[in-house]
N, C-alpha and C. Protein backbone atom coordinates (compact mmCIF):
# COMPACT_ATOMS: atom_id res chain seq x y z
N UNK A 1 -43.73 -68.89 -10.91
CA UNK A 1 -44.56 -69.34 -9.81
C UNK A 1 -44.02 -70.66 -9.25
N UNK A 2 -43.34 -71.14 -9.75
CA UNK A 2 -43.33 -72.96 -9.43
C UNK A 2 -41.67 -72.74 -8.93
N UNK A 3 -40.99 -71.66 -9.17
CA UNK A 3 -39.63 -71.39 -8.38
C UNK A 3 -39.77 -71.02 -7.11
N UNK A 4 -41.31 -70.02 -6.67
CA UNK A 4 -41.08 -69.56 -5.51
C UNK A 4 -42.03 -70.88 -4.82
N UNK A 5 -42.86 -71.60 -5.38
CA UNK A 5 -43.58 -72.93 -4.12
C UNK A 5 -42.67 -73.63 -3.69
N UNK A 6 -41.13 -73.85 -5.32
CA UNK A 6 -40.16 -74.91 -4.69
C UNK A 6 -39.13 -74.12 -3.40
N UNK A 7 -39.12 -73.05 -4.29
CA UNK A 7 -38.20 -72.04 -2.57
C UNK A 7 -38.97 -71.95 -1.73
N UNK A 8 -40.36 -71.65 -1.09
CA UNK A 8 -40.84 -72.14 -0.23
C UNK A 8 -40.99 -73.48 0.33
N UNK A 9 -40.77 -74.24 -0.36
CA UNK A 9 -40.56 -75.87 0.09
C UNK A 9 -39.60 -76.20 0.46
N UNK A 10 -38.54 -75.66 0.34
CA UNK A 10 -37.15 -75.95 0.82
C UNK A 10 -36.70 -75.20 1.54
N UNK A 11 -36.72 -73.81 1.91
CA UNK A 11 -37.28 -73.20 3.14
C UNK A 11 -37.92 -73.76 4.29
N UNK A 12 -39.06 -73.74 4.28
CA UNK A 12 -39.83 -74.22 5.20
C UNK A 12 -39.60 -75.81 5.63
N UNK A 13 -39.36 -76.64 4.89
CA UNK A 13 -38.64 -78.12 4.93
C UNK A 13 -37.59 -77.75 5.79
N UNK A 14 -36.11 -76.38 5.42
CA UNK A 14 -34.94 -76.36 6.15
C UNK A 14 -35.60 -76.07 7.96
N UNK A 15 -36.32 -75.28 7.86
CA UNK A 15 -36.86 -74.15 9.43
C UNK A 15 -37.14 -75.70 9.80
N UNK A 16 -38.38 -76.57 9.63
CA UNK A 16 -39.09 -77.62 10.53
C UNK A 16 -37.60 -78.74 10.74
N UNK A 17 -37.01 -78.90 9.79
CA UNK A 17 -35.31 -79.57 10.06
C UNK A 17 -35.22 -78.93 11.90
N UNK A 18 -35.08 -77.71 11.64
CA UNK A 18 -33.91 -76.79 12.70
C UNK A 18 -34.74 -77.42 13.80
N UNK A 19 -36.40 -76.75 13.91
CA UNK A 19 -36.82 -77.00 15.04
C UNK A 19 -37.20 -78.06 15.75
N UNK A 20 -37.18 -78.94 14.90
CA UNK A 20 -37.36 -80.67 15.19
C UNK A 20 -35.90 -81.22 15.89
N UNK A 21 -35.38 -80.62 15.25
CA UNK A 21 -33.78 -80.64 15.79
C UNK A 21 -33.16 -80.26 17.34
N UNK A 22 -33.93 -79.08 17.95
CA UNK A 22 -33.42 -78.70 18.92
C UNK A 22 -34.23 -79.23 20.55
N UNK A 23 -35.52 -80.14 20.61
CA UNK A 23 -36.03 -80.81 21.71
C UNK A 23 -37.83 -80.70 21.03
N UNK A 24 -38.28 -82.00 22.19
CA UNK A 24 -39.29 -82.69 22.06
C UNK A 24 -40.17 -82.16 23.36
N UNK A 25 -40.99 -82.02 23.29
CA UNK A 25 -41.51 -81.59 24.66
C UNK A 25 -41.31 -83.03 25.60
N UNK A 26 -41.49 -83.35 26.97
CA UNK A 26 -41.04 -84.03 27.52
C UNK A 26 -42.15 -85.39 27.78
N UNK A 27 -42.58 -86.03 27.39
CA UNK A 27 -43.36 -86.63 27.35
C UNK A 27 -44.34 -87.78 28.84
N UNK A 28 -43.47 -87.86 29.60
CA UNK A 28 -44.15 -88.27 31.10
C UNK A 28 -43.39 -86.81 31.92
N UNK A 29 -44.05 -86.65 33.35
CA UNK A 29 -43.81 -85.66 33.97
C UNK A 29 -42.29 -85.59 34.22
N UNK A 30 -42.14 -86.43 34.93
CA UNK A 30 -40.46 -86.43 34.94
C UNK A 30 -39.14 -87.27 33.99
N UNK A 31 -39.40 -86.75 32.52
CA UNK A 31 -38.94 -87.22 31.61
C UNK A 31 -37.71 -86.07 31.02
N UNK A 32 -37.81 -84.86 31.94
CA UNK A 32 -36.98 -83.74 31.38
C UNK A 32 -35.55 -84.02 30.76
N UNK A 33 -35.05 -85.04 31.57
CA UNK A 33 -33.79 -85.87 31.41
C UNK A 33 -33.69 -86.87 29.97
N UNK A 34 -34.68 -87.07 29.97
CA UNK A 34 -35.19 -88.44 28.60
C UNK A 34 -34.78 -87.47 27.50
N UNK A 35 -35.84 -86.26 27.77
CA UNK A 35 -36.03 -84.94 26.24
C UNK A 35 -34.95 -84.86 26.20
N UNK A 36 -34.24 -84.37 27.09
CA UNK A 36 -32.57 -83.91 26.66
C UNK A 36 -31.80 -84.97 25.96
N UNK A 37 -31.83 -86.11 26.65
CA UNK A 37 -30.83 -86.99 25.96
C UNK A 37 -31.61 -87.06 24.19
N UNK A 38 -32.56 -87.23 24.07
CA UNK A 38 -33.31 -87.70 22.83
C UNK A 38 -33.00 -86.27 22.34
N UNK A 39 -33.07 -85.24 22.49
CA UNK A 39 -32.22 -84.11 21.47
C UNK A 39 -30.89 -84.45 21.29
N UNK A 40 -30.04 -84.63 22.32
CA UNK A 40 -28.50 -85.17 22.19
C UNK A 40 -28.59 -85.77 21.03
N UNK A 41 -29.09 -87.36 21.07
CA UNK A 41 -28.68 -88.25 20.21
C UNK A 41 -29.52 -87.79 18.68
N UNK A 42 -30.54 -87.20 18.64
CA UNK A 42 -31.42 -86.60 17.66
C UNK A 42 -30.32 -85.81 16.39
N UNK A 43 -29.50 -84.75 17.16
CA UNK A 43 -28.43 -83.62 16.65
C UNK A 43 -27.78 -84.68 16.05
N UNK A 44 -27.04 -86.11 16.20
CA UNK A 44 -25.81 -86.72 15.50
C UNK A 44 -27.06 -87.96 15.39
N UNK A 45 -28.08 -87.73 14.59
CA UNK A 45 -28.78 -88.76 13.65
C UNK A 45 -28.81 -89.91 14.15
N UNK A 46 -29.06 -89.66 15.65
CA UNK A 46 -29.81 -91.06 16.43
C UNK A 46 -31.22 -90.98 16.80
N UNK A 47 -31.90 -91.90 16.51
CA UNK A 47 -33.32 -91.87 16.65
C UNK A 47 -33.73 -92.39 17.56
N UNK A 48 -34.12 -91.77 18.83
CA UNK A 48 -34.59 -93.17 19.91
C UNK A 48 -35.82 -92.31 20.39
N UNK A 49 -36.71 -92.79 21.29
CA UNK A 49 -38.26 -92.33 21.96
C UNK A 49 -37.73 -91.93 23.26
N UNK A 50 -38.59 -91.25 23.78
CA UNK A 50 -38.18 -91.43 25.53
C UNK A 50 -38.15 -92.29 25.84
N UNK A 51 -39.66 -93.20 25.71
CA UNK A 51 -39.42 -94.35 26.25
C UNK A 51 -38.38 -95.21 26.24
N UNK A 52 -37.85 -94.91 25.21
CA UNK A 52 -36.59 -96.08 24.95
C UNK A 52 -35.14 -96.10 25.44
N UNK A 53 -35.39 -94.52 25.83
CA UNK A 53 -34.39 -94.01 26.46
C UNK A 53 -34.49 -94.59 28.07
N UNK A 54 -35.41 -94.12 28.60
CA UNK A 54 -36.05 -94.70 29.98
C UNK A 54 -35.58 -95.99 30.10
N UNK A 55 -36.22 -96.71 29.32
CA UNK A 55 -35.67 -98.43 29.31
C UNK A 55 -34.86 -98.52 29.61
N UNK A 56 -33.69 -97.97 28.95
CA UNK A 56 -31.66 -98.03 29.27
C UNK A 56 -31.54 -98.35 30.25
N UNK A 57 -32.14 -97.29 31.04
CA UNK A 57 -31.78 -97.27 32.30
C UNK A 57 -32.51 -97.85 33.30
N UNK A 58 -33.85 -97.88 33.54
CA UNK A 58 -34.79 -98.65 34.36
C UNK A 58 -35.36 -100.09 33.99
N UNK A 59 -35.03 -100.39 32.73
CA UNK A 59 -35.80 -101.59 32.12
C UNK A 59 -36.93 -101.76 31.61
N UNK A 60 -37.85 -100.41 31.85
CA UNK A 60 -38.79 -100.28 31.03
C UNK A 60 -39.42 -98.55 31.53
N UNK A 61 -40.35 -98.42 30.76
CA UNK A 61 -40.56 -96.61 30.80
C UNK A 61 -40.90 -95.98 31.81
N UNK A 62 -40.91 -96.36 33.01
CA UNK A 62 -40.89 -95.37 34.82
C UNK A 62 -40.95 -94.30 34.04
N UNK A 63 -41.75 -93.69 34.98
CA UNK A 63 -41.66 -92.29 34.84
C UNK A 63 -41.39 -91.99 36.31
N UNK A 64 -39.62 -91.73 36.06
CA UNK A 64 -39.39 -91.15 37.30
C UNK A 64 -38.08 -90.33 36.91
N UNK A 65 -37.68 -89.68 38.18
CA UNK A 65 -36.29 -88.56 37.18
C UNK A 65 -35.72 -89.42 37.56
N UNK A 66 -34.00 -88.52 36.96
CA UNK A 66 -32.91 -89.12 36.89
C UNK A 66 -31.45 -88.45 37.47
N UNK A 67 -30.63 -89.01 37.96
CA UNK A 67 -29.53 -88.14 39.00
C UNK A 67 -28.54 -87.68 37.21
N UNK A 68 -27.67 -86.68 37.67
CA UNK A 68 -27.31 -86.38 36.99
C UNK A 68 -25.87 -87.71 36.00
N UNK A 69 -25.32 -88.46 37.27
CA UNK A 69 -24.85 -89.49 37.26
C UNK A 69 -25.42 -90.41 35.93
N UNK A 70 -26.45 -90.58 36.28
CA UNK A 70 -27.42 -91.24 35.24
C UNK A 70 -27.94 -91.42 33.67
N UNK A 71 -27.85 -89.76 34.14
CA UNK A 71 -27.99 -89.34 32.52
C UNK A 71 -26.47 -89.48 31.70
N UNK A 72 -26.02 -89.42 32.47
CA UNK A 72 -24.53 -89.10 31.63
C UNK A 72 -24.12 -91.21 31.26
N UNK A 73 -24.41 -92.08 32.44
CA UNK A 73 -24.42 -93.18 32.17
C UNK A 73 -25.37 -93.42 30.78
N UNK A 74 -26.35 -93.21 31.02
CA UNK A 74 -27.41 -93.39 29.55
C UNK A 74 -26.48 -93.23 28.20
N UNK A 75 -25.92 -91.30 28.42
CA UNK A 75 -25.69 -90.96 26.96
C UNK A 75 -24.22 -91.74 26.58
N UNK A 76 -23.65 -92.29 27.67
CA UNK A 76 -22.22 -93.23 27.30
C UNK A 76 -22.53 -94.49 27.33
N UNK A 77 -23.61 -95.08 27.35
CA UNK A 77 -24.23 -96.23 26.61
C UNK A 77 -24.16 -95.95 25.08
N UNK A 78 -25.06 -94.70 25.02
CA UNK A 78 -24.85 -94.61 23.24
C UNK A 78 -23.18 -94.00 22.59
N UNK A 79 -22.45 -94.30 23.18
CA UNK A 79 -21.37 -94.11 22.68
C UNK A 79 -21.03 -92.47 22.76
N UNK A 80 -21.69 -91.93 23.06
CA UNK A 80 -21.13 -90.15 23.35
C UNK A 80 -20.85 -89.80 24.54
N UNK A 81 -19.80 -88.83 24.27
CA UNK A 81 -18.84 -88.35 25.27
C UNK A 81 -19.53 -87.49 26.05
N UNK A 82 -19.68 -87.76 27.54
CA UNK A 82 -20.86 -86.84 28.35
C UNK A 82 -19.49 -87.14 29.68
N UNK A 83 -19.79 -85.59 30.65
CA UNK A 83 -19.13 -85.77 31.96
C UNK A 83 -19.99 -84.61 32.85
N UNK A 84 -20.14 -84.77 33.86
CA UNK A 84 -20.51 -83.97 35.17
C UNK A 84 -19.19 -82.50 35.28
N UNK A 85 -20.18 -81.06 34.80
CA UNK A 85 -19.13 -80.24 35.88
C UNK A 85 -20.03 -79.90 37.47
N UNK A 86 -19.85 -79.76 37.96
CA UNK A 86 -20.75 -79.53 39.64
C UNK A 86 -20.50 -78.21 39.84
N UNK A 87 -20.32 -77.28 38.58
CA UNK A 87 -20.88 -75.73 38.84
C UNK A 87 -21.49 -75.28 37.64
N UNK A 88 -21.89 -73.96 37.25
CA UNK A 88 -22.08 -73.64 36.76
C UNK A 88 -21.04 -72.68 35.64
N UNK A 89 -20.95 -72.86 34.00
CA UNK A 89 -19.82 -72.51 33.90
C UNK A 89 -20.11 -71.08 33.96
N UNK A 90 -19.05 -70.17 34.02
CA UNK A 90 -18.62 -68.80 33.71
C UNK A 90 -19.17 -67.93 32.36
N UNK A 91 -19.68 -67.46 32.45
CA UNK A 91 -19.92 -66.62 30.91
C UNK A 91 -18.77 -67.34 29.35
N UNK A 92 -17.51 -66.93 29.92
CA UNK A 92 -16.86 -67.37 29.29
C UNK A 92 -16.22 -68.53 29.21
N UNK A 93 -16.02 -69.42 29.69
CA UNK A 93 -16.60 -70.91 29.45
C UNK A 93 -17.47 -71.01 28.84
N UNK A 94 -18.75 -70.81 29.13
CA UNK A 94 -20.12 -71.05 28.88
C UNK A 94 -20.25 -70.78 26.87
N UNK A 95 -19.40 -69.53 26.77
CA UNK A 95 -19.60 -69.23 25.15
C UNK A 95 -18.65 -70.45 24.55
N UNK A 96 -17.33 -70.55 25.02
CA UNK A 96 -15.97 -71.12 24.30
C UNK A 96 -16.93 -72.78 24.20
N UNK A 97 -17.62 -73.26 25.16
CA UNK A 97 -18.57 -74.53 24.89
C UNK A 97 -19.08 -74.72 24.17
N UNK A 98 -19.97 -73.85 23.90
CA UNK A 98 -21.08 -74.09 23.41
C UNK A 98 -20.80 -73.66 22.05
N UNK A 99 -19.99 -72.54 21.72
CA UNK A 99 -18.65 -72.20 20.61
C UNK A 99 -18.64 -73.25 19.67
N UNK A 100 -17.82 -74.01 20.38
CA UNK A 100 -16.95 -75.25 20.16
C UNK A 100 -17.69 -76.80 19.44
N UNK A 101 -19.27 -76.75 19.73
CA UNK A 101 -20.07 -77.50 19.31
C UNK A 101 -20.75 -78.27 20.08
N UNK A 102 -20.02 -78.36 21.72
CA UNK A 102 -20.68 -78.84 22.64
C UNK A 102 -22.19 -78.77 23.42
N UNK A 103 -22.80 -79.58 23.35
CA UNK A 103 -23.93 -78.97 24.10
C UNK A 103 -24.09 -79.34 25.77
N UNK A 104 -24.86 -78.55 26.55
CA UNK A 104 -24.83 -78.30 28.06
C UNK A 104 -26.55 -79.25 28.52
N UNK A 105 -26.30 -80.21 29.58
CA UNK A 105 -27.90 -80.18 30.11
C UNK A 105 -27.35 -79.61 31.14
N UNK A 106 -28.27 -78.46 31.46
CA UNK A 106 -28.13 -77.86 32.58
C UNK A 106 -28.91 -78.03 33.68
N UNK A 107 -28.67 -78.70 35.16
CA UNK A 107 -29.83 -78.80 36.13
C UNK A 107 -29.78 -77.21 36.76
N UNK A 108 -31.22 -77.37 36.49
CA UNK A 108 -31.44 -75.93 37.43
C UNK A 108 -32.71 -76.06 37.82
N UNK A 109 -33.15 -75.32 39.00
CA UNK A 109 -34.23 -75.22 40.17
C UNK A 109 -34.80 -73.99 40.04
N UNK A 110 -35.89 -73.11 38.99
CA UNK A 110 -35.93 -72.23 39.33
C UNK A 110 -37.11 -72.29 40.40
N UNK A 111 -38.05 -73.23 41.14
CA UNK A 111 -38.79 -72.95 41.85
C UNK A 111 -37.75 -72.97 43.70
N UNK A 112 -36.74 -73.13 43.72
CA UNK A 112 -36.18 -73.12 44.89
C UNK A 112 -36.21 -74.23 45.85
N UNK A 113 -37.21 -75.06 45.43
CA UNK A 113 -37.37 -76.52 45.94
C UNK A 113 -36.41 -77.55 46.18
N UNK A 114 -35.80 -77.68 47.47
CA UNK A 114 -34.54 -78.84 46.90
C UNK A 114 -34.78 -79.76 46.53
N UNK A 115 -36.03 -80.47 46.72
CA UNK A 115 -36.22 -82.01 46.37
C UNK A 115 -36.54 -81.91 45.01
N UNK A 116 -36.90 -81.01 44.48
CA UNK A 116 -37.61 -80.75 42.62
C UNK A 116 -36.18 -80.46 41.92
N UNK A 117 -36.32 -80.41 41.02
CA UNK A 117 -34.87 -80.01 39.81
C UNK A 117 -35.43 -80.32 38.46
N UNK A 118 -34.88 -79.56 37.15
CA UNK A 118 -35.30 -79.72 36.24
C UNK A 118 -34.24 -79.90 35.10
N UNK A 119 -34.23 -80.58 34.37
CA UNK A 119 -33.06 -80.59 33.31
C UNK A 119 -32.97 -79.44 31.83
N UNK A 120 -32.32 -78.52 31.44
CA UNK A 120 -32.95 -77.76 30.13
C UNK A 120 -31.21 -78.42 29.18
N UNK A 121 -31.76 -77.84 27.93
CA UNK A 121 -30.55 -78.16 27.30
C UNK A 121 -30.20 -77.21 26.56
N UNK A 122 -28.66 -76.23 26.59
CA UNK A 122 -28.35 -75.54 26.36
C UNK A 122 -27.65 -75.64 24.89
N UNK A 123 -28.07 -75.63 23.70
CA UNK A 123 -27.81 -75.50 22.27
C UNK A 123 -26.56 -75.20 22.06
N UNK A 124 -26.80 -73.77 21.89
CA UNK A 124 -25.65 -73.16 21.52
C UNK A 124 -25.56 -71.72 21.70
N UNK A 125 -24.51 -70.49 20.58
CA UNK A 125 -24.59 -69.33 21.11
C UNK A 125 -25.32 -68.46 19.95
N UNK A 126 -26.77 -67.54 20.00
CA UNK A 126 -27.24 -67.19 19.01
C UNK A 126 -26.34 -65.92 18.29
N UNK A 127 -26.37 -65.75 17.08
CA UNK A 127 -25.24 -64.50 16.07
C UNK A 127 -25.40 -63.27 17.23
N UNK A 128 -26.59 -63.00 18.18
CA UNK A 128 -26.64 -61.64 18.40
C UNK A 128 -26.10 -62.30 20.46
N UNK A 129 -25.49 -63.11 20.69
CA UNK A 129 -24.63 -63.20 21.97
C UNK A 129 -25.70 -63.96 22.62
N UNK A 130 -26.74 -64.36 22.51
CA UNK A 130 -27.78 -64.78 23.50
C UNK A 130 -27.52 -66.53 23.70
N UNK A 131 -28.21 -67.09 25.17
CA UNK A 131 -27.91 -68.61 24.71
C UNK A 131 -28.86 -69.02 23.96
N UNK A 132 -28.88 -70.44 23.56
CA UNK A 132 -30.11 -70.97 22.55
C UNK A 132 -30.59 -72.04 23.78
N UNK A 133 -31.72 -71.53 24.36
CA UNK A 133 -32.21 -72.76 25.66
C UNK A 133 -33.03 -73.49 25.22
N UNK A 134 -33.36 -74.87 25.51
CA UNK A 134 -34.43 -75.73 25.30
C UNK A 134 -35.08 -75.99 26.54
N UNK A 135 -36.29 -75.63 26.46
CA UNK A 135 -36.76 -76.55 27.45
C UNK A 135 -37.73 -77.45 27.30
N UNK A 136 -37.28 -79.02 28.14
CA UNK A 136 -38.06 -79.94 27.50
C UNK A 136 -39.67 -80.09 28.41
N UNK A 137 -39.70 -78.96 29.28
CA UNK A 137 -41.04 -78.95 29.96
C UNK A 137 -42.55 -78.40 29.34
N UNK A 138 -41.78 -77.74 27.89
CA UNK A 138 -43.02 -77.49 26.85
C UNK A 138 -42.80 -77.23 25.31
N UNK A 139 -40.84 -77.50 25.56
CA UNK A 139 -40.61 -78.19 24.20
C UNK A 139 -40.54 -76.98 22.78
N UNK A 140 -40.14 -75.88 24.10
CA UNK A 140 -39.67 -74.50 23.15
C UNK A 140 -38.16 -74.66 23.30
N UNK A 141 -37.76 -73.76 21.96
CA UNK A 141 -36.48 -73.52 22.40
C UNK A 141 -36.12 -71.93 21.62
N UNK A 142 -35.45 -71.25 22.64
CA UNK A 142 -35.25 -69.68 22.60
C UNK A 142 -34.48 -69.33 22.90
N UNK A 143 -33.83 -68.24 22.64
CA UNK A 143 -32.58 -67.40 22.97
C UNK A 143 -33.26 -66.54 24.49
N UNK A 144 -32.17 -66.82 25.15
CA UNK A 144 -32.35 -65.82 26.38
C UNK A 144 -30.59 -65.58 26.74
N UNK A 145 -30.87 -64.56 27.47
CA UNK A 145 -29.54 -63.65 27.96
C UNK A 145 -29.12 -64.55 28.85
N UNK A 146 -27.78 -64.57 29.35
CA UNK A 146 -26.93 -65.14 30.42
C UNK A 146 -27.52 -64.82 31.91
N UNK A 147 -28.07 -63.56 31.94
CA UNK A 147 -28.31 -63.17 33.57
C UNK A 147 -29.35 -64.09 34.22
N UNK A 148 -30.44 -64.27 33.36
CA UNK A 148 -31.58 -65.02 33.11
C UNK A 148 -31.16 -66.47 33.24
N UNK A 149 -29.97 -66.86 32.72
CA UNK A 149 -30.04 -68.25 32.72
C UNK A 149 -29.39 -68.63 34.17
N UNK A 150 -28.70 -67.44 34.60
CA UNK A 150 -27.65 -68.43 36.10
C UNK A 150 -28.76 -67.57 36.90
N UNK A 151 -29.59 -66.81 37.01
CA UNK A 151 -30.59 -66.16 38.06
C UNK A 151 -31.65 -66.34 37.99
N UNK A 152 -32.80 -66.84 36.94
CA UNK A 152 -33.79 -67.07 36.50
C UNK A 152 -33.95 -68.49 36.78
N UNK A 153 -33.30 -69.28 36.22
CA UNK A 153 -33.36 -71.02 36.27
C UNK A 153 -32.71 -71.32 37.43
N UNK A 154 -31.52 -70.40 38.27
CA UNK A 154 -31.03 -70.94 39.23
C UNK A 154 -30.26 -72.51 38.93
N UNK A 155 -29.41 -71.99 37.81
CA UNK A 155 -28.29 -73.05 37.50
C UNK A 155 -27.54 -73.89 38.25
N UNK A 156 -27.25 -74.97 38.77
CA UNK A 156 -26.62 -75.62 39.45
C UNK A 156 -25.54 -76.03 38.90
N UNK A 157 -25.75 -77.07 38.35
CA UNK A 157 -24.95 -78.50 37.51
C UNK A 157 -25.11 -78.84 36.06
N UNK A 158 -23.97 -79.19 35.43
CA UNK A 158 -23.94 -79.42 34.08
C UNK A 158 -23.73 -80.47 33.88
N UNK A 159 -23.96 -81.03 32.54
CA UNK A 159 -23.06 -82.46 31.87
C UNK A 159 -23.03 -82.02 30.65
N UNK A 160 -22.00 -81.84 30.13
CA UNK A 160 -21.56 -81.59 28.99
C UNK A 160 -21.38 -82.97 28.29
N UNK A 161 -21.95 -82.62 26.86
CA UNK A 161 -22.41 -83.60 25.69
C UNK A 161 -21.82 -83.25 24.69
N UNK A 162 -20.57 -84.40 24.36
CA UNK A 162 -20.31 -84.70 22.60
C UNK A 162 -20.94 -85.51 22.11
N UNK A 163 -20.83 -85.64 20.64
CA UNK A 163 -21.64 -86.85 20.02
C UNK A 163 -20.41 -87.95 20.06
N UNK A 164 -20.97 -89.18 19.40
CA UNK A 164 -20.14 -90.06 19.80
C UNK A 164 -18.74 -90.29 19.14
N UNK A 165 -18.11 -90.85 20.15
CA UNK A 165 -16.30 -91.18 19.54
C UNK A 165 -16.40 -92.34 18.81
């Protein structure tokens, strides 16, 4: 009995690891940008708040978004390797990335709005081909198919995220 509470304890300890691991729900309305970076630095055992993230950049916690420019300034404050692509990658790109260990914030619009945009953060690739999406607008994160992600979210723009050099 006391083998299977400790294998359930270390189990269930590993799962809340994973999912704590992959995004935070977003904590002011336009913080989608904050969640992402705070998973970034979260994955390579940096601990920061939104708010604190916000600060970086505004001087204290605005809740307001952020250009994509911005975010990538933030995450090369903390010393990780972040750059702007201004498309969306290719299927295959998209696997060899995310493959590779890299993770994606992806801006995408699925309400069609130009002035609105939303940031999600793209994990990685699940065993059965699917992506691993986060989104920090309620702080799930799930496997969905490729068609879904460049037609559904209406993918724009990326910044691809290493941890730091």
């Amino acid at each position: 009995m006391k083998k299977i509470i400790l294998f359930l304890t270390v189990v269930f300890t590993f799962l809340t690891i994973n999912v704590d691991a992959q995004i935070k729900r977003q904590e002011q309305s336009m913080w989608c940008w904050s969640s992402c970076i705070q998973s970034s630095l979260f994955q390579a055992n940096v601990r920061q708040s939104q708010s604190a993230i916000v600060s970086r950049l505004t001087g204290w916690p605005q809740n307001r978004p952020a250009t994509i420019n911005e975010v990538i300034s933030v995450l090369q404050s903390y010393n990780f390797r972040a750059w702007s692509v201004g498309h969306p990658a290719n299927p295959q790109q998209l696997f060899n990335t995310l493959s590779s260990g890299w993770k994606l914030i992806a801006f995408v619009n699925p309400s069609d709005n130009p002035s609105v945009g939303h940031f999600i953060m793209l994990q990685g690739i699940s065993p059965n081909g699917f992506v691993i999406v986060s989104d920090p607008a309620d702080g799930r994160t799930y496997e969905q198919d490729v068609r879904t992600l460049y037609f559904g979210w209406k993918w724009s723009r990326s910044i691809v995220v290493g941890t730091p050099f």
